[in-house]
Each structure stands twice: as C-alpha cells, then as structure tokens.
N, C-alpha and C. Protein backbone atom coordinates (compact mmCIF):
# COMPACT_ATOMS: atom_id res chain seq x y z
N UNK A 1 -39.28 15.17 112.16
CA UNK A 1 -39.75 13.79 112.30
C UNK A 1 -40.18 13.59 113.75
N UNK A 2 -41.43 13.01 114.11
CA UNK A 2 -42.32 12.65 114.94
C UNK A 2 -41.76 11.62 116.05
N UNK A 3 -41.53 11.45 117.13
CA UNK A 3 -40.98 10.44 117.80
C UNK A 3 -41.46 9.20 117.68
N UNK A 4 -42.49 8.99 117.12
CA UNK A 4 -43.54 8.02 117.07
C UNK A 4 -42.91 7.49 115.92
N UNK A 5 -42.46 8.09 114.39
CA UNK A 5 -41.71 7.40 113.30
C UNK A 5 -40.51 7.02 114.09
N UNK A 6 -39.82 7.67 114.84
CA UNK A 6 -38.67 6.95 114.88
C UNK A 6 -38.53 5.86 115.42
N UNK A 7 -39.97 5.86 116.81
CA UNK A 7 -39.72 4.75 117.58
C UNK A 7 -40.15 3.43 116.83
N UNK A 8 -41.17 3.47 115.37
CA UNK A 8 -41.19 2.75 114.98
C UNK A 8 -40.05 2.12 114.05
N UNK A 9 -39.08 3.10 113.54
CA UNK A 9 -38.07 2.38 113.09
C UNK A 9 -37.05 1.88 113.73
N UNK A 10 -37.14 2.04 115.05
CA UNK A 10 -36.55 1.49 116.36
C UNK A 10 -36.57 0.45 116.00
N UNK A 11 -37.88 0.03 116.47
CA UNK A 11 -38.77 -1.35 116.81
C UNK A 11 -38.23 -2.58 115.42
N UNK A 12 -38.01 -2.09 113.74
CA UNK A 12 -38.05 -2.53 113.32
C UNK A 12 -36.56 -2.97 113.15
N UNK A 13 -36.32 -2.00 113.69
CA UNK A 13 -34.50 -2.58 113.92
C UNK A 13 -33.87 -3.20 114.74
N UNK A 14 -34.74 -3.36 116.11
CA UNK A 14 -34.77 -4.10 117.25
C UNK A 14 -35.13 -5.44 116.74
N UNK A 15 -36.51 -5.65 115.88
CA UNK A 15 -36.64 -7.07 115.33
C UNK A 15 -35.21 -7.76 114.45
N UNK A 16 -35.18 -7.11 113.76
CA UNK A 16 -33.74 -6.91 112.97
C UNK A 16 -32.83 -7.83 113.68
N UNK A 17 -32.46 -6.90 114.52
CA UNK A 17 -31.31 -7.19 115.58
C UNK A 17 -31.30 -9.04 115.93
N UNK A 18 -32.85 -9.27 116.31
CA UNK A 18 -33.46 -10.67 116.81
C UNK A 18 -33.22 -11.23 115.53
N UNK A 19 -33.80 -11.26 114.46
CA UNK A 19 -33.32 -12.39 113.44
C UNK A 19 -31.85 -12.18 113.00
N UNK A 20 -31.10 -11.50 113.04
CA UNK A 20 -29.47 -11.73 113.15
C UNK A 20 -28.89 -12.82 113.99
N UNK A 21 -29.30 -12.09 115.40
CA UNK A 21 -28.75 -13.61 116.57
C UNK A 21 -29.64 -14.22 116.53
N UNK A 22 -30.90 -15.10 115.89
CA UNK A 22 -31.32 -16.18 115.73
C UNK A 22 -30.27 -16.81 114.24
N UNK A 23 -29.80 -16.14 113.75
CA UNK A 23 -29.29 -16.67 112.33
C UNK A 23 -27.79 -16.96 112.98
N UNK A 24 -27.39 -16.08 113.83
CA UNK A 24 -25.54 -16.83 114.56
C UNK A 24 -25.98 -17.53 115.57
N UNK A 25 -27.01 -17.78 116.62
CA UNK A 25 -26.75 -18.32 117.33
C UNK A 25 -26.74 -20.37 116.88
N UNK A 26 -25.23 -20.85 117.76
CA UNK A 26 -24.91 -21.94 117.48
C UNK A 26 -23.90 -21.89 116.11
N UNK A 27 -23.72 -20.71 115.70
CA UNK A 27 -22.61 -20.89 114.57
C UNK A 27 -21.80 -20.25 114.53
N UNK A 28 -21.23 -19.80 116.03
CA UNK A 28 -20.26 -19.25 116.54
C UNK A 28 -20.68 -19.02 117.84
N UNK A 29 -19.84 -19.07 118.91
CA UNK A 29 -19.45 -19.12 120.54
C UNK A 29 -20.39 -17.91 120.56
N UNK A 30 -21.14 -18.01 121.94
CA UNK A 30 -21.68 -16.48 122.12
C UNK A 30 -21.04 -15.63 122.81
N UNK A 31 -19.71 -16.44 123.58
CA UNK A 31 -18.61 -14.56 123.30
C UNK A 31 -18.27 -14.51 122.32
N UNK A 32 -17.59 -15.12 121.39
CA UNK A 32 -17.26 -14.91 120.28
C UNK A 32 -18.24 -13.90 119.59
N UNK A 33 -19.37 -13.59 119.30
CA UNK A 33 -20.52 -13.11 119.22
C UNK A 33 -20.85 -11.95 119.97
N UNK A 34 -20.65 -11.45 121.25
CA UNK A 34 -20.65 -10.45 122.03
C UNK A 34 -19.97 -10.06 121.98
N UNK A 35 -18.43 -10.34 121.26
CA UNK A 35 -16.73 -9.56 121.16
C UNK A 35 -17.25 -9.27 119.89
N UNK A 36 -17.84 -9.92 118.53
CA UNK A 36 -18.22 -8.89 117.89
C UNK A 36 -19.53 -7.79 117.59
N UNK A 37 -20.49 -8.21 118.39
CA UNK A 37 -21.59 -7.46 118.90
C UNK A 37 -20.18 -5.79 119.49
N UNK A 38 -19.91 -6.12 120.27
CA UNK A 38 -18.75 -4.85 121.01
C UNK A 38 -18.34 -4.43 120.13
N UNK A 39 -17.15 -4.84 119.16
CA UNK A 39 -16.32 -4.34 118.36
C UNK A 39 -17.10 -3.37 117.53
N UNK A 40 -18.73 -3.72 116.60
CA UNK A 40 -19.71 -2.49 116.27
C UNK A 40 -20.02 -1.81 116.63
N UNK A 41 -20.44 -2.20 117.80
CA UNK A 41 -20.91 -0.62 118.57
C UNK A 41 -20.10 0.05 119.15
N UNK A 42 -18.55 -0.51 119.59
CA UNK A 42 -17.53 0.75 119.61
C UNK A 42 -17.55 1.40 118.19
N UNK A 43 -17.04 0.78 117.36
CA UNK A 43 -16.82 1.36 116.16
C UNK A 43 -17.27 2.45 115.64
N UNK A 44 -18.91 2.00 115.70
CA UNK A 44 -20.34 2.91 115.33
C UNK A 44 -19.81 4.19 116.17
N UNK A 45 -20.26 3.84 117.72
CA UNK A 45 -19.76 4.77 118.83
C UNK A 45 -18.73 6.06 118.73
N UNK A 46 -17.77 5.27 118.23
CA UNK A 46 -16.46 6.45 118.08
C UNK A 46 -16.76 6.95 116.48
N UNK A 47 -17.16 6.32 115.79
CA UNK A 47 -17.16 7.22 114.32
C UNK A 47 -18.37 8.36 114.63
N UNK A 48 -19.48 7.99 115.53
CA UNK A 48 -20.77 9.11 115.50
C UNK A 48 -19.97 10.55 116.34
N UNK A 49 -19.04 9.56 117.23
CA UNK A 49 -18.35 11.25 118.28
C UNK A 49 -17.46 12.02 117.51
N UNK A 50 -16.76 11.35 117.00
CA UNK A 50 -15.90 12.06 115.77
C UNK A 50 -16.41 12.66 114.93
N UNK A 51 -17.42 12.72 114.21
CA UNK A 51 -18.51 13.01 113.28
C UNK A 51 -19.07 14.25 113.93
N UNK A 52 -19.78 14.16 115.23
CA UNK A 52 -20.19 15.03 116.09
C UNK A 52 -18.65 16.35 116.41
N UNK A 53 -17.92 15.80 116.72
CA UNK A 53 -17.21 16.70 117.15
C UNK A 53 -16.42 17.58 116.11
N UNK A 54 -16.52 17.34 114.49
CA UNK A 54 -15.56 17.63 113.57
C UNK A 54 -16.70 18.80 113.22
N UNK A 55 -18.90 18.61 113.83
CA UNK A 55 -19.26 19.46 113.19
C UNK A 55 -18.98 19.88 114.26
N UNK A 56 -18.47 20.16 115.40
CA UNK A 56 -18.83 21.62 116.19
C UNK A 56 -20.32 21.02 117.26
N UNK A 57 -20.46 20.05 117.07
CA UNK A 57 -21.74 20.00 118.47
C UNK A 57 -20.63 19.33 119.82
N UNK A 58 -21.21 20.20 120.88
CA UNK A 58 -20.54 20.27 122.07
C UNK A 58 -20.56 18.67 122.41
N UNK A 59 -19.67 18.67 123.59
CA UNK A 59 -20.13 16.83 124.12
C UNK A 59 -19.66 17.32 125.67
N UNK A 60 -20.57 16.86 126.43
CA UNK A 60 -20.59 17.13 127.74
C UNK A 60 -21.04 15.68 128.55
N UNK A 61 -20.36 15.47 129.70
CA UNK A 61 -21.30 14.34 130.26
C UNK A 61 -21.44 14.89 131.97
N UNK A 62 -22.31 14.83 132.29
CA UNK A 62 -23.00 14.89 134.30
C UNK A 62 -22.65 13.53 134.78
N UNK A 63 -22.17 13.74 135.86
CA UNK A 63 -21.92 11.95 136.47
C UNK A 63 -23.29 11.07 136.65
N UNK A 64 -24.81 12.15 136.42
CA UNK A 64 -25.50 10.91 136.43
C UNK A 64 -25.77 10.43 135.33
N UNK A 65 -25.50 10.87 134.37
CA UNK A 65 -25.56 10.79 132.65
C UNK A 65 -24.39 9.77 132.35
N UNK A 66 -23.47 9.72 133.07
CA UNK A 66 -21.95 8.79 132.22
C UNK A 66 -23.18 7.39 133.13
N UNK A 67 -23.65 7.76 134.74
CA UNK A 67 -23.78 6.01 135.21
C UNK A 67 -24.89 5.78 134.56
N UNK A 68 -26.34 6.61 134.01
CA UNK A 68 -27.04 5.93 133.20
C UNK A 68 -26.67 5.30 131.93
N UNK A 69 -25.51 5.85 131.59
CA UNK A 69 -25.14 5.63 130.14
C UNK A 69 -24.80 4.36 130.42
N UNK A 70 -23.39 4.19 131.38
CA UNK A 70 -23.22 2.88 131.90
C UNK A 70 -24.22 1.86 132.13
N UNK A 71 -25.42 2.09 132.61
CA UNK A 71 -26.46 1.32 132.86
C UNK A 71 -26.89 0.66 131.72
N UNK A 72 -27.33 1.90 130.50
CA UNK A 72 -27.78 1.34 128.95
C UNK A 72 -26.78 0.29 128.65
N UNK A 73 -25.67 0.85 128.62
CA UNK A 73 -24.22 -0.51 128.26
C UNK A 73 -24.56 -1.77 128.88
N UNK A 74 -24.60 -1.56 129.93
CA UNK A 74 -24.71 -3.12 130.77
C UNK A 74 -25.48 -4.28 130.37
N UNK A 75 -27.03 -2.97 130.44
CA UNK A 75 -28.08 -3.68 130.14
C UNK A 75 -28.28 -4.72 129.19
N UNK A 76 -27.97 -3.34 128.14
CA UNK A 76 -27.66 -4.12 126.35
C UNK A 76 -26.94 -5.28 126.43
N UNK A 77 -25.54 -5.42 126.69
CA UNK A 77 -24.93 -5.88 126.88
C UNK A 77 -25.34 -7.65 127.22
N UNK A 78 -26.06 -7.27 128.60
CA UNK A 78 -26.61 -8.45 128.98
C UNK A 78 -28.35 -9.24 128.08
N UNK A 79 -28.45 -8.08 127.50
CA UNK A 79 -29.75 -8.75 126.91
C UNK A 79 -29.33 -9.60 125.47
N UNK A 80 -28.32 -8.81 124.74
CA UNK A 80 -27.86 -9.26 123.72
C UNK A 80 -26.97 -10.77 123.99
N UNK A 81 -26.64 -10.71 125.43
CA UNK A 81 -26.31 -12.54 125.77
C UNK A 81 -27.24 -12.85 125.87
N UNK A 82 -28.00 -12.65 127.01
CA UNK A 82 -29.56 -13.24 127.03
C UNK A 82 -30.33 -13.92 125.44
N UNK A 83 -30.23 -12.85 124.71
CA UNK A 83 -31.06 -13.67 123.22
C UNK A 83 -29.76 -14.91 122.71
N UNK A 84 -28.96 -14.29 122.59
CA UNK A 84 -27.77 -15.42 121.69
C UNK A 84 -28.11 -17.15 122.56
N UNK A 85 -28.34 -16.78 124.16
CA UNK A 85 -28.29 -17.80 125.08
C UNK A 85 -29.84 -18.97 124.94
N UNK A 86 -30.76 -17.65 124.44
CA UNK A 86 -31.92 -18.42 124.25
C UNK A 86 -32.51 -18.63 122.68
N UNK A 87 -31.44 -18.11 121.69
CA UNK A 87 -31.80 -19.14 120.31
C UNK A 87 -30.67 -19.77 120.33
N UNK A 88 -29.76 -20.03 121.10
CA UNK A 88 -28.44 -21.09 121.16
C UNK A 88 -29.26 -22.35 121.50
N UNK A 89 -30.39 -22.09 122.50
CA UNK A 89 -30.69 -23.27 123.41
C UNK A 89 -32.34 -24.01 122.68
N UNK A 90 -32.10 -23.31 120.90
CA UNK A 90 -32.93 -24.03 120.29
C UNK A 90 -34.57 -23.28 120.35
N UNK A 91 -34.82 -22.19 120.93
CA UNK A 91 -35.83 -21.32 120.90
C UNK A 91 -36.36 -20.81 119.94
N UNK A 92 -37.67 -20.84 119.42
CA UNK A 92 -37.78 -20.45 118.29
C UNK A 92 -38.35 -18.77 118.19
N UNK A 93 -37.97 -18.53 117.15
CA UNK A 93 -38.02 -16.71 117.34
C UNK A 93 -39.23 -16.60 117.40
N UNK A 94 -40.12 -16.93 116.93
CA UNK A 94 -41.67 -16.31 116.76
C UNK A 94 -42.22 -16.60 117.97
N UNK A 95 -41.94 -17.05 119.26
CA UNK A 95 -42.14 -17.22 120.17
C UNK A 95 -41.31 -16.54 121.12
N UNK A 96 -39.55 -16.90 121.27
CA UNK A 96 -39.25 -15.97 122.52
C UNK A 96 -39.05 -15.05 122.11
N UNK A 97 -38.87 -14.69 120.86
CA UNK A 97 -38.82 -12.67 120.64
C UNK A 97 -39.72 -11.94 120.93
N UNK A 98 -41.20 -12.50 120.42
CA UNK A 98 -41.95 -11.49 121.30
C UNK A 98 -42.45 -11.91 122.91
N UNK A 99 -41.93 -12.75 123.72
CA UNK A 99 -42.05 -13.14 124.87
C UNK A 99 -41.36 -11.80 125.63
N UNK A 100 -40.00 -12.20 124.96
CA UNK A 100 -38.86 -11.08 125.74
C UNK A 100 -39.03 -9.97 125.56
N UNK A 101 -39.94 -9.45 124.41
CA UNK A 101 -39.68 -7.97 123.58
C UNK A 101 -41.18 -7.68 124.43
N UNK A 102 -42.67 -8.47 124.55
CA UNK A 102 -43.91 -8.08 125.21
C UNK A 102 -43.40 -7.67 126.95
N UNK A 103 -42.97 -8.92 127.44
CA UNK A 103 -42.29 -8.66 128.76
C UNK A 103 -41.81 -7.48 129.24
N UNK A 104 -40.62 -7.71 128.03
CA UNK A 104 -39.98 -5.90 128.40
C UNK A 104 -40.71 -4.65 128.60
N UNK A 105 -41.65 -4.79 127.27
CA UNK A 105 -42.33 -3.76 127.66
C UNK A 105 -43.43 -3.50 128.99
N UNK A 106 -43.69 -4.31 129.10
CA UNK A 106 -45.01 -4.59 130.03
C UNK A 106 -43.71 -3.99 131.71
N UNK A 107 -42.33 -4.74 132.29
CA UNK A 107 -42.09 -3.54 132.93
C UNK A 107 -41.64 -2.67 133.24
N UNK A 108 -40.91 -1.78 131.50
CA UNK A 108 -40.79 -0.54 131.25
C UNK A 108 -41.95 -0.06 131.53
N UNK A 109 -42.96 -0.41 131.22
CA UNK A 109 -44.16 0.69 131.17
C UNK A 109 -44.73 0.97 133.21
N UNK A 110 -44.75 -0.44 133.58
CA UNK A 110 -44.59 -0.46 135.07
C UNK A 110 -43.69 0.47 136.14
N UNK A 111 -42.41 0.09 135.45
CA UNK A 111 -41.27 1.46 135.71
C UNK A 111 -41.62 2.87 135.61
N UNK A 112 -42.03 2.82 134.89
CA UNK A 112 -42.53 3.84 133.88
C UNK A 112 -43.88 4.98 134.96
N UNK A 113 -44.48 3.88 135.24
CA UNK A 113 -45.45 4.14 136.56
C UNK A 113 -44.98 4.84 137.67
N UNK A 114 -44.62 3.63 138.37
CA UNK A 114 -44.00 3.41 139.67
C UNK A 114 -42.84 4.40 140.02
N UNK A 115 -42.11 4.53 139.21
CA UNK A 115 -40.49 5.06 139.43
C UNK A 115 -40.63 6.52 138.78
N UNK A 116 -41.23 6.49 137.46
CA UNK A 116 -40.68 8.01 136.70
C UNK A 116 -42.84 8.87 137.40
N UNK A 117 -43.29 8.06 138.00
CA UNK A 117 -44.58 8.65 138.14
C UNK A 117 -45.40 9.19 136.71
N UNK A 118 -45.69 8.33 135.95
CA UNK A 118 -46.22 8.97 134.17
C UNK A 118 -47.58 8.16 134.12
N UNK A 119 -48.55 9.05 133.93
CA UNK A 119 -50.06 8.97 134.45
C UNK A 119 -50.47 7.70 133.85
N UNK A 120 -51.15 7.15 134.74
CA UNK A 120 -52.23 5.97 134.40
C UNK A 120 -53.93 6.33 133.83
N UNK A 121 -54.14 5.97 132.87
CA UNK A 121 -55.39 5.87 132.54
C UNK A 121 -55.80 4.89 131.91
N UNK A 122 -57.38 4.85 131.73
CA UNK A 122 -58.30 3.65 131.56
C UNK A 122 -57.16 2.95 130.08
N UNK A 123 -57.14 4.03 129.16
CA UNK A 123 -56.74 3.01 127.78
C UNK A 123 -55.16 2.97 127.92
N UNK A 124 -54.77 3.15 128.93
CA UNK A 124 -53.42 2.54 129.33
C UNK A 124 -53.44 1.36 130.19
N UNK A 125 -54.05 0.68 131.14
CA UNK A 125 -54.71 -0.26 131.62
C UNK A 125 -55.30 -1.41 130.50
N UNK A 126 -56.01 -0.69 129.83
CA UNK A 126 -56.53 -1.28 128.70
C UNK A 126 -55.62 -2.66 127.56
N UNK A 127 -54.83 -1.00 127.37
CA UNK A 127 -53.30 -1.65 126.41
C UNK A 127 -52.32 -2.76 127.10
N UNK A 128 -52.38 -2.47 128.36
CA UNK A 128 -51.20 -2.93 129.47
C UNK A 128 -51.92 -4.69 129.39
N UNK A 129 -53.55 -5.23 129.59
CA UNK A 129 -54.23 -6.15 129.42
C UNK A 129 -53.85 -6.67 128.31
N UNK A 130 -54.08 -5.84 127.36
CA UNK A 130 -54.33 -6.57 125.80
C UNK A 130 -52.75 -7.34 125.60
N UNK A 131 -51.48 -6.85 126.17
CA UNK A 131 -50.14 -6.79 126.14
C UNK A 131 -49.61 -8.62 127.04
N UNK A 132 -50.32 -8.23 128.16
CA UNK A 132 -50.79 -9.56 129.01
C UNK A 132 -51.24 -10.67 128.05
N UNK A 133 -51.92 -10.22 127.38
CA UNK A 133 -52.91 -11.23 126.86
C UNK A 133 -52.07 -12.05 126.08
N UNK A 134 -51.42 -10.50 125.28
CA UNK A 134 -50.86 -11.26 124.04
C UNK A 134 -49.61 -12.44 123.96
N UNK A 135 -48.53 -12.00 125.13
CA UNK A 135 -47.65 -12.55 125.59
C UNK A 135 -48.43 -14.21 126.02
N UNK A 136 -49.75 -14.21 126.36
CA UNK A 136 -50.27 -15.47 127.43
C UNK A 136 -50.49 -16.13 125.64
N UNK A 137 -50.80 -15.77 124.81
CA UNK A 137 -51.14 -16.49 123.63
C UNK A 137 -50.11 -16.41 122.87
N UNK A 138 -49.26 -15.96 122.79
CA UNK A 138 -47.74 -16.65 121.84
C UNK A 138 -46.99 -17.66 122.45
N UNK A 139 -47.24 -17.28 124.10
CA UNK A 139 -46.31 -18.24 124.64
C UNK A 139 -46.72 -19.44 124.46
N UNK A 140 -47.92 -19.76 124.78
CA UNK A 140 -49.15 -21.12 125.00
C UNK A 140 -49.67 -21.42 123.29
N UNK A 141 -49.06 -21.27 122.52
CA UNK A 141 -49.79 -21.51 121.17
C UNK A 141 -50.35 -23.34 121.32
C-alpha cells in the first residue's frame, strides 16, 4: 500500500476525529474530554506495543526519537484542546475545521521548506496559492 492511500485514510480520520469533538464539545468539560481523549490513546498505545512485542518486532528508542515523540504528544495534545475550545465557543465545523486543518498545512509545508530543506517548485507554489486561496474563501463566506 502506497503512502498516498494511507495518507488519505489519514485525512479521513482526521475529519472524523473533528466531527466527534464538534458532537462533545459543550456536553462535557473539555478536560473531562482530554482525560478521555488520553485514556484511548494510552489504551490503543499499550495494546499496539504489546501486540508488537508478543510478535517479536524489536522496540528501540534514540533520545532524539523519545523528544520528537514527546513533541507529537504535546502537540496533539494541545490541538485536540484547541478544537474542543473552538466548537465549545460555538464555531461551526465547516468553517474552523478546514481553517485549522488548511492553516496547518500551509506551515507544515513552509517547515517543510525552511527547516527539513524539501524542494520548491512552480506547482508547489502553485498548490501553496490555491491553499491560500481556499482558506481566504471558507473563512469569508
């Protein structure tokens, strides 16, 4: 399987994710909500290592691998308050989901540039516009 299928079933599980906390947010505390956001993904977490480790695949971590890992945690962490905080505060999904989700990408892909050095060309410029654009017309409907 192609990285390109998976990243699209990413994506569709990432939307996923957004109409869940648009459906709790305001019908339960958003720690209440991030203690059980946690409690899954430990859960998930320790059943995949256990799983992993009962077949025999190694598990190793590099100290810059545990602080990126840490980093992904954080991040998540804080984005998954971030959404609960902004359909708590009455936001409607078809608007800040793809605000937050266009955004993001626009500066991963910048990062992406700048930091990891991963080539620029015309129909990447191109896409990076159209991305601009699109964000300027959901937001402004």
């Amino acid at each position: 399987m192609g990285w390109i299928v998976i990243a699209i079933g990413t994506a569709v599980l990432l939307a996923t994710a957004d109409v869940f906390v648009k459906l709790a947010a305001g019908r339960l505390s958003n720690s209440l909500a991030m203690l059980i956001f946690g409690c899954v993904l430990f859960a998930i977490s320790l059943g995949w290592v256990v799983i992993q480790r009962v077949r025999g695949v190694p598990q190793f971590a590099e100290p810059e691998g545990v602080l990126a890992a840490a980093g992904v945690g954080l991040a998540f962490t804080l984005v998954t308050l971030g959404l609960y905080a902004t359909f708590s505060a009455g936001a409607p999904i078809s608007i800040a989901s793809p605000l937050i989700r266009l955004t993001g990408l626009l500066l991963a892909s910048l990062f992406g540039l700048i930091l990891l050095r991963e080539p620029l060309t015309w129909r990447y410029v191109a896409g990076l516009l159209l991305a601009i654009g699109g964000v300027l017309l959901v937001v402004n409907r």
